[in-house]
Protein backbone atom coordinates (compact mmCIF):
# COMPACT_ATOMS: atom_id res chain seq x y z
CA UNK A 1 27.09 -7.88 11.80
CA UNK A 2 27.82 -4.62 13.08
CA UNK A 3 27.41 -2.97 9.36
CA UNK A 4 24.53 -4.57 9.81
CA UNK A 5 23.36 -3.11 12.93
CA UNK A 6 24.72 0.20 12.21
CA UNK A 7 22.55 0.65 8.79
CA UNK A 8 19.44 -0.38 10.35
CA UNK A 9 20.28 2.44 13.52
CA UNK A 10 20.87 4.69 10.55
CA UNK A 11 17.37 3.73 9.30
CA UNK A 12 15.51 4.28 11.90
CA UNK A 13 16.75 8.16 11.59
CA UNK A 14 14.07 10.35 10.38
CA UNK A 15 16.90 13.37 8.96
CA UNK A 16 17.96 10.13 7.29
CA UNK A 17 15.01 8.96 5.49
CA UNK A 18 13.96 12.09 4.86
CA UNK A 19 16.65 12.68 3.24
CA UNK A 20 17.15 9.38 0.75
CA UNK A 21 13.45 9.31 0.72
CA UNK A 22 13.79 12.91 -1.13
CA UNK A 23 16.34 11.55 -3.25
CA UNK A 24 14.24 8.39 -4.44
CA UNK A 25 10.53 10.48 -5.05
CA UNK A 26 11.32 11.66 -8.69
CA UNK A 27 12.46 8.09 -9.34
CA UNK A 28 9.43 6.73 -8.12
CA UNK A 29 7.24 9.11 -9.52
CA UNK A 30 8.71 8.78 -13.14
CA UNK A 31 8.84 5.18 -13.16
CA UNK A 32 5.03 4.89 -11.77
CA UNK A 33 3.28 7.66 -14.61
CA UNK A 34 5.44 5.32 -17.45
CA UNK A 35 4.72 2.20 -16.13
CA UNK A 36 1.11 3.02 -15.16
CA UNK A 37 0.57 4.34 -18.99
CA UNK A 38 1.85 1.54 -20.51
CA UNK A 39 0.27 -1.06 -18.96
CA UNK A 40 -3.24 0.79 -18.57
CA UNK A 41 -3.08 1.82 -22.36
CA UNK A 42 -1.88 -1.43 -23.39
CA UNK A 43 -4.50 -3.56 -21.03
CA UNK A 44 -7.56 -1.23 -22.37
CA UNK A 45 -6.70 -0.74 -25.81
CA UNK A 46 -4.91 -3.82 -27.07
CA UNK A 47 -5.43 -6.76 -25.17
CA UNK A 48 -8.42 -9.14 -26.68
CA UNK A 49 -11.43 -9.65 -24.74
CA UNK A 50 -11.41 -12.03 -22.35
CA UNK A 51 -13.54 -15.24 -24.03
CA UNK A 52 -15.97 -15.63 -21.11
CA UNK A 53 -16.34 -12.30 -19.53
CA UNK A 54 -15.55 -10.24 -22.78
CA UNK A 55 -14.58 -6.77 -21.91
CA UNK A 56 -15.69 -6.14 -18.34
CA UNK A 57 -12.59 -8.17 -17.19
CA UNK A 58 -10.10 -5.02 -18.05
CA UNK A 59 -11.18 -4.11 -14.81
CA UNK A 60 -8.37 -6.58 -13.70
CA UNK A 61 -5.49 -3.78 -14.44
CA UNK A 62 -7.30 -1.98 -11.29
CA UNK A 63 -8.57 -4.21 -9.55
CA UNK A 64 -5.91 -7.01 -8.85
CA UNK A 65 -2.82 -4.09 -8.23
CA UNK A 66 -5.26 -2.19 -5.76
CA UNK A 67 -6.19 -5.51 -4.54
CA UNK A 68 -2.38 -7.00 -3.74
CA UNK A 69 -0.96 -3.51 -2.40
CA UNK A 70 -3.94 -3.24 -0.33
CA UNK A 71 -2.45 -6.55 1.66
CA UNK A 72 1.02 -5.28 1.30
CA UNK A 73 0.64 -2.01 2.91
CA UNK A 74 -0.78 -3.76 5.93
CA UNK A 75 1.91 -6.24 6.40
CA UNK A 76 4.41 -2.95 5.86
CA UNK A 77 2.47 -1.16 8.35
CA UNK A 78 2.26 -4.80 10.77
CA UNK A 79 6.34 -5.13 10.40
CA UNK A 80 6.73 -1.18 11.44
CA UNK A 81 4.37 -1.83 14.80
CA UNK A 82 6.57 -4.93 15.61
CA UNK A 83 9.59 -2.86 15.13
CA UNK A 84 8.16 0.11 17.16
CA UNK A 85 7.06 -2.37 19.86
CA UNK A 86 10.61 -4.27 19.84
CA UNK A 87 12.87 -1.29 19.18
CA UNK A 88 11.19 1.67 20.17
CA UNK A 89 11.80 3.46 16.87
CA UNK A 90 9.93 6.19 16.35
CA UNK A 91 10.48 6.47 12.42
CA UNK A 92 8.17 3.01 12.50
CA UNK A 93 5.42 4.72 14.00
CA UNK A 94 6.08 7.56 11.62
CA UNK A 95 5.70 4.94 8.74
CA UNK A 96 2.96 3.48 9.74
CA UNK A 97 1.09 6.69 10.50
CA UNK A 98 2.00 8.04 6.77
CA UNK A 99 0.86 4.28 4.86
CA UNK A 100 -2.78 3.57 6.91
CA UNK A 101 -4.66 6.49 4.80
CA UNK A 102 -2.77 4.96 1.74
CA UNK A 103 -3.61 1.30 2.49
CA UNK A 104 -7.45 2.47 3.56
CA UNK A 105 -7.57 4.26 0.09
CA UNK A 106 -6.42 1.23 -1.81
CA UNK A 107 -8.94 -1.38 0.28
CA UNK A 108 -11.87 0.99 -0.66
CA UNK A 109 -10.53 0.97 -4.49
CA UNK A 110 -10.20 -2.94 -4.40
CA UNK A 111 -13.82 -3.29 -3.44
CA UNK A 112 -14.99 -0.63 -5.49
CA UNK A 113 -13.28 -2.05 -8.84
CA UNK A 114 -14.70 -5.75 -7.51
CA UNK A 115 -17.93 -4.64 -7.56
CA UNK A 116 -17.90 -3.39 -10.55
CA UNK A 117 -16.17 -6.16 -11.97
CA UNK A 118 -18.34 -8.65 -9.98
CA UNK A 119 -22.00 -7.16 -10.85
CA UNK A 120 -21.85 -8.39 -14.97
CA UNK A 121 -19.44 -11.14 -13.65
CA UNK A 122 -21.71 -13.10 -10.97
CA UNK A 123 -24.95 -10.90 -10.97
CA UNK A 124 -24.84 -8.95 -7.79
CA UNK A 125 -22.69 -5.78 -6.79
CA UNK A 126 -21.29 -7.47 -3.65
CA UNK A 127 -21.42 -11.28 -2.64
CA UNK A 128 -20.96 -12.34 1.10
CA UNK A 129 -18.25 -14.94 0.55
CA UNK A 130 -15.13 -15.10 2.30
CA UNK A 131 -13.05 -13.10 0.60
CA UNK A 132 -14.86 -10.24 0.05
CA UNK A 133 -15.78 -10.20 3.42
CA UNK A 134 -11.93 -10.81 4.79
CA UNK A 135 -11.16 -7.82 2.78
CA UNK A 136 -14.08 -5.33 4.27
CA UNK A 137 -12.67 -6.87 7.52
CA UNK A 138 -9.33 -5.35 6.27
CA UNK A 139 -10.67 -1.60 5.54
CA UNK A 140 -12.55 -1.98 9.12
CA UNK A 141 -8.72 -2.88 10.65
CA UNK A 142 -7.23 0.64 8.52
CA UNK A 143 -9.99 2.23 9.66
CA UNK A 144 -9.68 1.07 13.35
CA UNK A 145 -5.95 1.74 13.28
CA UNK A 146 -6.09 5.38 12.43
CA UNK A 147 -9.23 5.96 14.27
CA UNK A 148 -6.96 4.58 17.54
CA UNK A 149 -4.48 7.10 16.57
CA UNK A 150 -6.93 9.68 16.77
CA UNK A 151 -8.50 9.07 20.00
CA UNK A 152 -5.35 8.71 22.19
CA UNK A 153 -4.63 12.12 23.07
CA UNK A 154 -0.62 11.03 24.03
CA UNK A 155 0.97 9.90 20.83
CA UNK A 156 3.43 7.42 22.21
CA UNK A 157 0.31 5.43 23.53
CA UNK A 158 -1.39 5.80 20.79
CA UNK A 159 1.45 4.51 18.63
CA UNK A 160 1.68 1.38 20.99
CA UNK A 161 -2.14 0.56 20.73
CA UNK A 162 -2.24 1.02 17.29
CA UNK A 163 1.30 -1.38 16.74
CA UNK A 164 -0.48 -3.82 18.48
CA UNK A 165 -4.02 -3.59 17.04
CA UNK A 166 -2.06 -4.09 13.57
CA UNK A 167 -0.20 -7.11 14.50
CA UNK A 168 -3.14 -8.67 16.02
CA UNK A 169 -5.40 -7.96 12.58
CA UNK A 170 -2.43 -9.65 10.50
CA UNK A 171 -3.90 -12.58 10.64
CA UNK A 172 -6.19 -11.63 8.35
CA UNK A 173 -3.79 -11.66 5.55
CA UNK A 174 -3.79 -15.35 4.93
CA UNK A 175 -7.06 -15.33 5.78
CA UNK A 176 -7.82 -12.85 2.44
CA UNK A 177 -4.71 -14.54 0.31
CA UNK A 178 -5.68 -18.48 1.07
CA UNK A 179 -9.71 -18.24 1.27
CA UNK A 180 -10.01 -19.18 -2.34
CA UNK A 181 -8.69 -22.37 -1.43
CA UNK A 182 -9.85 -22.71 2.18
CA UNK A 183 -13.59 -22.36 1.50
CA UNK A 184 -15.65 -22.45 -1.87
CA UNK A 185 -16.12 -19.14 -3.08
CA UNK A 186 -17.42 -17.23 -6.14
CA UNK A 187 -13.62 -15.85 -6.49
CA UNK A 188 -11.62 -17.23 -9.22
CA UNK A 189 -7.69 -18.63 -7.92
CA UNK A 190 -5.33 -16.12 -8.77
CA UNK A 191 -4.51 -15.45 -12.28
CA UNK A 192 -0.55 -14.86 -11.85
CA UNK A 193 1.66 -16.83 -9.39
CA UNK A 194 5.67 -17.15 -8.40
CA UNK A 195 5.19 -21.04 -8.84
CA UNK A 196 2.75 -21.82 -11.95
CA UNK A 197 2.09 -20.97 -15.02
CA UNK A 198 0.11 -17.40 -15.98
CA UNK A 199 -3.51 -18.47 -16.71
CA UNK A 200 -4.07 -16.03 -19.24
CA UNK A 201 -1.58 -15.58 -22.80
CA UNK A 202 0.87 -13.01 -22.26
CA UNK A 203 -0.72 -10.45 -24.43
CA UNK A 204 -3.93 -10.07 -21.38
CA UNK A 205 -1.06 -11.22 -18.07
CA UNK A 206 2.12 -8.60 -19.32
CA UNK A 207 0.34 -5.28 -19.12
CA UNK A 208 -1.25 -6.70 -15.81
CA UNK A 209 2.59 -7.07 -14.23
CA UNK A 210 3.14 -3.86 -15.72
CA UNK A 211 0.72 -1.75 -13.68
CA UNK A 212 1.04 -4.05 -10.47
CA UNK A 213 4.97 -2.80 -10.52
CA UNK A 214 3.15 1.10 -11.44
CA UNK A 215 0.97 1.01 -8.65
CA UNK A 216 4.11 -0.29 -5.95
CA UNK A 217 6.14 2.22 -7.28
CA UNK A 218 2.91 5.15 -7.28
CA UNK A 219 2.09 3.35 -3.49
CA UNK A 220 6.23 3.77 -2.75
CA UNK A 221 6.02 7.58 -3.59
CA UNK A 222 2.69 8.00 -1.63
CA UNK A 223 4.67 6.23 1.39
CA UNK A 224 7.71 8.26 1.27
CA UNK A 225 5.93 11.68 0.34
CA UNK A 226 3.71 11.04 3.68
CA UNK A 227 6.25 9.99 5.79
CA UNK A 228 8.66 13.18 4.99
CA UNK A 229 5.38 15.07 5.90
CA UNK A 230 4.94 13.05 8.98
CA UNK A 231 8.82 13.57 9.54
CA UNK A 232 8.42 17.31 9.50
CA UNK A 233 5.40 17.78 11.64
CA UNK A 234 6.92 15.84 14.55
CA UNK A 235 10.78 16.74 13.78
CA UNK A 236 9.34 20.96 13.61
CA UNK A 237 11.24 21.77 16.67
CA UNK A 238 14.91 20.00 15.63
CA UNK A 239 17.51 22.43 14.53
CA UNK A 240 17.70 20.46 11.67
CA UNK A 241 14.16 20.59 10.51
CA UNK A 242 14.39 24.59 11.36
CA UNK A 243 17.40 25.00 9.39
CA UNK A 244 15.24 23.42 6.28
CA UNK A 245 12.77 26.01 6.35
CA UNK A 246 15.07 28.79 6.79
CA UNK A 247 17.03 27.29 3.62
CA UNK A 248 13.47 27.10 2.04
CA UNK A 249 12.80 30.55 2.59
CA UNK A 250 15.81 31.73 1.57
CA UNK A 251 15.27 29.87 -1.87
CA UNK A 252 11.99 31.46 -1.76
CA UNK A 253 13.04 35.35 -1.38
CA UNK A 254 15.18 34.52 -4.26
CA UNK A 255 12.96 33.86 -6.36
């Protein structure tokens, strides 16, 4: 237990996470251009058509990755607020500060690709049903949350409104995840699930696993490459933050 408690003290460090974060961005960034490639090349090029919707459903590889880390970047950001509201640490706010843009950016692509997808699909560009509207609902929360940010001139404050604005709009997630099955909608049930079967053959579902585990590792480089940002432009006045840019520009007169 007190490993425990010590690694999640060590956590909430920003020199920490800055510095592991570092450490892990090549990783991620490698892993998310192969992955990505693969399963984008493989999804447009070599999957069959789809036997109803022919090719307009290869908007799927887009669409259904955008649409899932759209969800998980609020619940990330919803677990930092409680954790900034419970524990008071500041790297939270820092995280959710750095993955609202990102999960805003991601909401707008997941309605953008699902209109495309749904105007040769059901006939219209945009359908009021419950989830599409549960997901504009979700952009308006992103929005909301880093407009909140913006207004509250003292950034502890604003941290606190926006922790709680974020926990409060959770609710929305089962709202978006379960409305297929809580109301009738023009939405097909999801195609790929933990507890049954695939509903498509594994040449059309593979390449669609492939680029949902590019786009979490593209979304986990975004997230750390933001936060080390966010890190550095509240950390500026640390000795620790100053002795980075003097070994920066060190490195740079060498050069």
């Amino acid at each position: 237990m007190d490993a425990l408690k010590r690694w999640f003290h060590r956590m909430g460090s920003p020199r920490w996470f800055y510095g592991i974060a570092g450490a892990w961005l090549p990783w991620l960034g490698a892993v998310a251009a192969l992955l990505l490639t693969v399963g984008t090349v493989w999804g447009l090029m070599f999957a069959p058509p789809d036997y109803q919707q022919g090719n307009s459903f290869r908007i799927i590889y887009v669409h259904v990755p955008a649409a899932h880390l759209a969800e998980a970047c609020y619940m990330l950001i919803a677990g930092a607020g409680a954790i900034l509201l419970v524990w008071r640490i500041k790297l939270a706010d820092m995280v959710m500060s750095a993955a609202a843009p990102i999960g805003a950016a991601l909401t707008v692509l997941a309605l953008a690709s699902g209109a495309i997808w749904g105007r040769p699909t059901w006939g219209a560009w945009w359908v009021w049903d419950a989830r599409t509207t549960s997901v504009l609902m979700l952009l308006f929360l992103y929005v909301g949350i880093i407009a909140l940010r913006d207004a509250i001139p003292r950034e502890e404050n604003a941290a606190r409104a926006a922790a709680v604005l974020a926990l409060v709009g959770a609710v929305n997630i089962p709202i978006i995840k379960f409305s297929v099955e809580w109301w009738m909608t023009l939405h097909q049930p999801a195609s790929l699930s933990l507890t049954e079967a695939p509903t498509m053959p594994p040449v059309m579902w593979v390449p669609l696993v492939i680029n949902i585990l590019g786009f979490y590792s593209l979304f986990l480089f975004a997230v750390f490459a933001n936060t080390r940002a966010e890190i550095l432009r509240r950390e500026r006045r640390t000795e620790w933050v100053q002795a980075l840019c003097r070994d920066a520009g060190e490195k740079a007169d060498a050069v």
